[in-house]
N, C-alpha and C. Protein backbone atom coordinates (compact mmCIF):
# COMPACT_ATOMS: atom_id res chain seq x y z
N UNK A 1 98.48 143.73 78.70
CA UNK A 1 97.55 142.88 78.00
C UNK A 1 97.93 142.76 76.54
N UNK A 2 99.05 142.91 76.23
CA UNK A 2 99.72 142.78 75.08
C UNK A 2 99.73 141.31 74.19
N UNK A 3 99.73 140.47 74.68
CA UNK A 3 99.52 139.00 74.66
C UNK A 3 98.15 138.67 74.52
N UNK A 4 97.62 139.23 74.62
CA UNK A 4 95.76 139.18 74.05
C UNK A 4 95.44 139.28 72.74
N UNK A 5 94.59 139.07 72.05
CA UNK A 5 94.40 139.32 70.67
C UNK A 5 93.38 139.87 70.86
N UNK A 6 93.16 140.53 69.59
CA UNK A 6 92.32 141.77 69.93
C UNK A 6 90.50 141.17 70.07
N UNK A 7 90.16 140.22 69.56
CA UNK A 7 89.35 139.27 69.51
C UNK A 7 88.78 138.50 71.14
N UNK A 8 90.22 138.49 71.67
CA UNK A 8 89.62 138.38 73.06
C UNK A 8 89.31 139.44 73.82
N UNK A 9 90.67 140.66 73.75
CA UNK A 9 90.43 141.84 74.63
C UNK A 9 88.87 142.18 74.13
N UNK A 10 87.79 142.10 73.08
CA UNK A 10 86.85 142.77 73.22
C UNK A 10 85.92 141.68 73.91
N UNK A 11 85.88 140.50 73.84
CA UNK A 11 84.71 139.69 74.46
C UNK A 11 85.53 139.98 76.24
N UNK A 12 86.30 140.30 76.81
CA UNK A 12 87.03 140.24 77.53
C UNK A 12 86.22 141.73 78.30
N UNK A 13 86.67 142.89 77.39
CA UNK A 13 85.52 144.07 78.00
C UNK A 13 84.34 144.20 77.67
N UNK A 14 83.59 143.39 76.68
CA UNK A 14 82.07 142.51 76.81
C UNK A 14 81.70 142.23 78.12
N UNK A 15 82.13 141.35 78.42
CA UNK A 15 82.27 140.79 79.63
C UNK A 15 82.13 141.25 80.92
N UNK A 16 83.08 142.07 80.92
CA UNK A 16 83.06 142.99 81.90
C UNK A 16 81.94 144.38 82.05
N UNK A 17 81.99 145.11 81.12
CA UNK A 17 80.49 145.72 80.69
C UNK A 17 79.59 145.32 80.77
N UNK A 18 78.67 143.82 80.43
CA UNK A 18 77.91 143.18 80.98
C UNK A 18 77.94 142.58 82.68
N UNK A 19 79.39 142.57 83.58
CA UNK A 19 79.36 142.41 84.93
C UNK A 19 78.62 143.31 85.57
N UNK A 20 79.64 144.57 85.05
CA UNK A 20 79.92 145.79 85.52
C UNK A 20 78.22 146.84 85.37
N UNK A 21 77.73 146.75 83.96
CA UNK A 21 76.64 147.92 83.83
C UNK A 21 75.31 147.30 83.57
N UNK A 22 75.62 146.01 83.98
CA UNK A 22 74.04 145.86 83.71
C UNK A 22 74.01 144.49 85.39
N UNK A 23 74.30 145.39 86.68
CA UNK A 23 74.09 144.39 87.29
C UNK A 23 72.21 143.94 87.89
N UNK A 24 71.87 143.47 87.18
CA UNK A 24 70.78 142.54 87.34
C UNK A 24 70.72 141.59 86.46
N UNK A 25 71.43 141.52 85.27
CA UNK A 25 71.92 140.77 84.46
C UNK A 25 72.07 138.99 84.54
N UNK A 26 72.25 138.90 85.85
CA UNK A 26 72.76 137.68 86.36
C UNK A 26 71.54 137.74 87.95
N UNK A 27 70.49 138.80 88.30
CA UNK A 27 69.99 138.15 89.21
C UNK A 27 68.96 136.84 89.48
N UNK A 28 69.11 136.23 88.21
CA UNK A 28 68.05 135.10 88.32
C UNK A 28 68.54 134.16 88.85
N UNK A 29 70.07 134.08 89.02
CA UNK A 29 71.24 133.25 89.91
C UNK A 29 70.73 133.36 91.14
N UNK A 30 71.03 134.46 91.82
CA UNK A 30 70.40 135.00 92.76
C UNK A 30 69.23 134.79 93.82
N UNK A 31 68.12 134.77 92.74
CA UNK A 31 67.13 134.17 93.18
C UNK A 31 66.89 132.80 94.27
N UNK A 32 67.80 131.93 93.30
CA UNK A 32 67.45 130.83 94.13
C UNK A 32 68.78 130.04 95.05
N UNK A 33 68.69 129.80 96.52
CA UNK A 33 69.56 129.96 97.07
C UNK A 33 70.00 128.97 97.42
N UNK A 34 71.09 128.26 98.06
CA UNK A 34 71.77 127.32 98.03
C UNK A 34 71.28 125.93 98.51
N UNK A 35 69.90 126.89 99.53
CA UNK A 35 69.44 125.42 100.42
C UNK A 35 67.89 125.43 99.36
N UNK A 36 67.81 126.33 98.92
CA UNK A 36 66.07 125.85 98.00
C UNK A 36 66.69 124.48 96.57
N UNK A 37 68.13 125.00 96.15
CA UNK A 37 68.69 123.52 95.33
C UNK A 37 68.97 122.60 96.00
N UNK A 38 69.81 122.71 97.56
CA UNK A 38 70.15 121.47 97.52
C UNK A 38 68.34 120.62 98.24
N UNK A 39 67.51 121.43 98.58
CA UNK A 39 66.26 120.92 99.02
C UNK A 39 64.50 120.62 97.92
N UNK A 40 65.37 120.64 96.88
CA UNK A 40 64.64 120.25 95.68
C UNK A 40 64.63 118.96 95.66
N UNK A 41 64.87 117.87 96.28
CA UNK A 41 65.43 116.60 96.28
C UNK A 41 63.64 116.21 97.25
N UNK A 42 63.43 117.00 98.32
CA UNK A 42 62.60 117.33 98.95
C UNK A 42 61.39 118.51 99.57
N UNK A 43 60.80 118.68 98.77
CA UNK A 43 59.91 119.28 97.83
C UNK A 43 58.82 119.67 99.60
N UNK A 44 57.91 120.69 100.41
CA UNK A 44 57.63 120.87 101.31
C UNK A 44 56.49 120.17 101.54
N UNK A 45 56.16 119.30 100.12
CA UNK A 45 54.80 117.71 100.73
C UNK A 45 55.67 116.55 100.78
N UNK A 46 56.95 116.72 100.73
CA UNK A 46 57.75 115.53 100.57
C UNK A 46 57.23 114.15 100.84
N UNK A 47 56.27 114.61 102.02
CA UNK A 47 55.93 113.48 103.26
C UNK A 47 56.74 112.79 104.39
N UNK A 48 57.22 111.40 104.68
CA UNK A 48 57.79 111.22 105.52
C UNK A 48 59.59 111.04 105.47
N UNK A 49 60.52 111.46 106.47
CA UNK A 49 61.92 111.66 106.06
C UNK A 49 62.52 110.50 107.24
N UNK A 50 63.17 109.96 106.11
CA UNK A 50 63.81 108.11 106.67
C UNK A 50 64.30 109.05 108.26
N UNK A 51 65.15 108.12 109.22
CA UNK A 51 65.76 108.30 109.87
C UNK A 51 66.92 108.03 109.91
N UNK A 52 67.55 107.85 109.07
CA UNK A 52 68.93 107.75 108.53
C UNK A 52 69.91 108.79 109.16
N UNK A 53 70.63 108.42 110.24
CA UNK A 53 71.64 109.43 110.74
C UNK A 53 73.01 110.14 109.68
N UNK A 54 72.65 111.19 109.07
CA UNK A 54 73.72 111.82 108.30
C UNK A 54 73.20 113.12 108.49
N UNK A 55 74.22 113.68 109.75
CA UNK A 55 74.07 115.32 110.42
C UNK A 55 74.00 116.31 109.08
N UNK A 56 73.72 117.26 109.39
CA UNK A 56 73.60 118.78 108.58
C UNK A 56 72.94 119.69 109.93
N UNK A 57 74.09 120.54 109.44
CA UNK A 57 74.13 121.63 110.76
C UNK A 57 73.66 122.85 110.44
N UNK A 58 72.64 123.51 110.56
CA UNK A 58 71.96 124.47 110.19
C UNK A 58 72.76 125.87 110.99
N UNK A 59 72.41 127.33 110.39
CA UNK A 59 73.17 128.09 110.49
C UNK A 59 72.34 128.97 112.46
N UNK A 60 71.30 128.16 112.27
CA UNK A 60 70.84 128.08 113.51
C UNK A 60 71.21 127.36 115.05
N UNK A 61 72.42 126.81 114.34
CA UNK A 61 73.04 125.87 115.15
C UNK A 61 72.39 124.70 115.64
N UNK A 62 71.25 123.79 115.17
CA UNK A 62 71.07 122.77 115.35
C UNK A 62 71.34 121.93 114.13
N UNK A 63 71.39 120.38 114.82
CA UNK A 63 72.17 119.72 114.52
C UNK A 63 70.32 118.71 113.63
N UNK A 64 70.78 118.69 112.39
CA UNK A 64 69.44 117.76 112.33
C UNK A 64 69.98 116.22 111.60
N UNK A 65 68.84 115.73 111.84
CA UNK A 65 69.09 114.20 111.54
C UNK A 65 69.78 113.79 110.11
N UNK A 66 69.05 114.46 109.23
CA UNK A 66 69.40 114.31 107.84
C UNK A 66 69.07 115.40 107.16
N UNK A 67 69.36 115.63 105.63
CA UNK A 67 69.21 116.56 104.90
C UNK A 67 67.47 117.13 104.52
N UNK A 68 67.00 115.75 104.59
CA UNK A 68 65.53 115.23 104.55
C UNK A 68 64.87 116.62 105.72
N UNK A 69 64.94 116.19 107.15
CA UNK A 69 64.48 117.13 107.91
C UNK A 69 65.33 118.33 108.07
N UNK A 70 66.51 118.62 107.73
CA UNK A 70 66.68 120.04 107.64
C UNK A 70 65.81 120.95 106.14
N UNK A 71 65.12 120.22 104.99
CA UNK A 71 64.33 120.40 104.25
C UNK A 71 63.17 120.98 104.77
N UNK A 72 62.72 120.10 105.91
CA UNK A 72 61.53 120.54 105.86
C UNK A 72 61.33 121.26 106.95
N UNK A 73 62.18 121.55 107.37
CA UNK A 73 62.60 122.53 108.78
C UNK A 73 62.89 124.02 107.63
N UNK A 74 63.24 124.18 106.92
CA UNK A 74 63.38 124.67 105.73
C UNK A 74 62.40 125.32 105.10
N UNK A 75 61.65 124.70 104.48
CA UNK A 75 60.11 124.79 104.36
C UNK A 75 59.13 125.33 104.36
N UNK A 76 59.36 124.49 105.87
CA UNK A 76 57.52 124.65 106.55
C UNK A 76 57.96 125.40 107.87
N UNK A 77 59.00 125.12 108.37
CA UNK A 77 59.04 126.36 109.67
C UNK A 77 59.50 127.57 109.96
N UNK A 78 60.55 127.80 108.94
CA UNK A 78 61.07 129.53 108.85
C UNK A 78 60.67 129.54 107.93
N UNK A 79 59.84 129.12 106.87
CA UNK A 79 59.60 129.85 105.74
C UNK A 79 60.45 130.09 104.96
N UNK A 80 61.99 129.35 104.69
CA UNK A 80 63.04 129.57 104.01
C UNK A 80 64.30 129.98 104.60
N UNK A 81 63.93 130.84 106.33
CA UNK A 81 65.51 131.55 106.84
C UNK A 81 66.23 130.66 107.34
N UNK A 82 65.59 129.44 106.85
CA UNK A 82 66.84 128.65 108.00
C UNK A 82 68.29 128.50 107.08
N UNK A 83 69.58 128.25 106.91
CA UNK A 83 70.55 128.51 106.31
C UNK A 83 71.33 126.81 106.35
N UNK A 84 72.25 126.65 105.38
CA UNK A 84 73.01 125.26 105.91
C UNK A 84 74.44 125.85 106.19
N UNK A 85 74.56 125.69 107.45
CA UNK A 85 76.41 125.86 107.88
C UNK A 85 77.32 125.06 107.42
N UNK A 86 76.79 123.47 107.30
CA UNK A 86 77.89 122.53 107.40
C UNK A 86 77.41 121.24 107.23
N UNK A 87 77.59 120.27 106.37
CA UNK A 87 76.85 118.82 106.55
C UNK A 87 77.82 118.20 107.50
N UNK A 88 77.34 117.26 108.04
CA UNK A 88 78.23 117.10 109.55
C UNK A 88 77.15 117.85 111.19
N UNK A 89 77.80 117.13 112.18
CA UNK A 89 77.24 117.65 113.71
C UNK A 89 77.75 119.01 114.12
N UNK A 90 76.81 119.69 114.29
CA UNK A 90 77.30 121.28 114.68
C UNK A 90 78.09 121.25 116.49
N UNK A 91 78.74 121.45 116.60
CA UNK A 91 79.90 121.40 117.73
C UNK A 91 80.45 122.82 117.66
N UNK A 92 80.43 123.09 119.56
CA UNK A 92 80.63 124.29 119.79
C UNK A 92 81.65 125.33 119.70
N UNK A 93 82.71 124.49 118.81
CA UNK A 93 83.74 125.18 118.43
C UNK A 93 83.17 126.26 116.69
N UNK A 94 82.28 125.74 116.27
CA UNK A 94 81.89 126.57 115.23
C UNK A 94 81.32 128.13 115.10
């Protein structure tokens, strides 16, 4: 690490000291999970979801119509466990 200046090597083990010893540091990331952002678009009063065929394949292995009802499958019926595998038709090679 000779090629470092000393200016970086310390924000550099900053950095890492803040990864490393303070891990909760970063759990507010955490918190919120990949399908509660991408399902902010559709909110659990959303109301009604077009029928617009564009698959999303849940980690449940069904195949839903749109992003719209994997939202609210999301939601209102697991209470959040449902997961997204894949946008696209879930096929049994997965």
């Amino acid at each position: 690490m000779a090629f470092l200046s000393p200016t970086t090597k310390t924000l550099l083990g900053f950095f890492i000291l803040v990864l490393c010893g303070f891990p909760g540091a970063f759990s507010k990331f955490k918190e919120q999970s990949f399908e509660k952002y991408l399902c902010q678009k559709y909110p659990p009063n959303y109301g009604i979801c077009s029928r617009e065929y564009n698959p999303v394949c849940g980690k449940d292995d069904v195949t839903y119509i749109n992003l719209c009802f994997f939202c609210w499958t999301f939601w209102n019926t697991y209470q959040g466990r449902v997961r997204l595998k894949k946008f696209g038709h879930c096929s049994e090679r997965d």
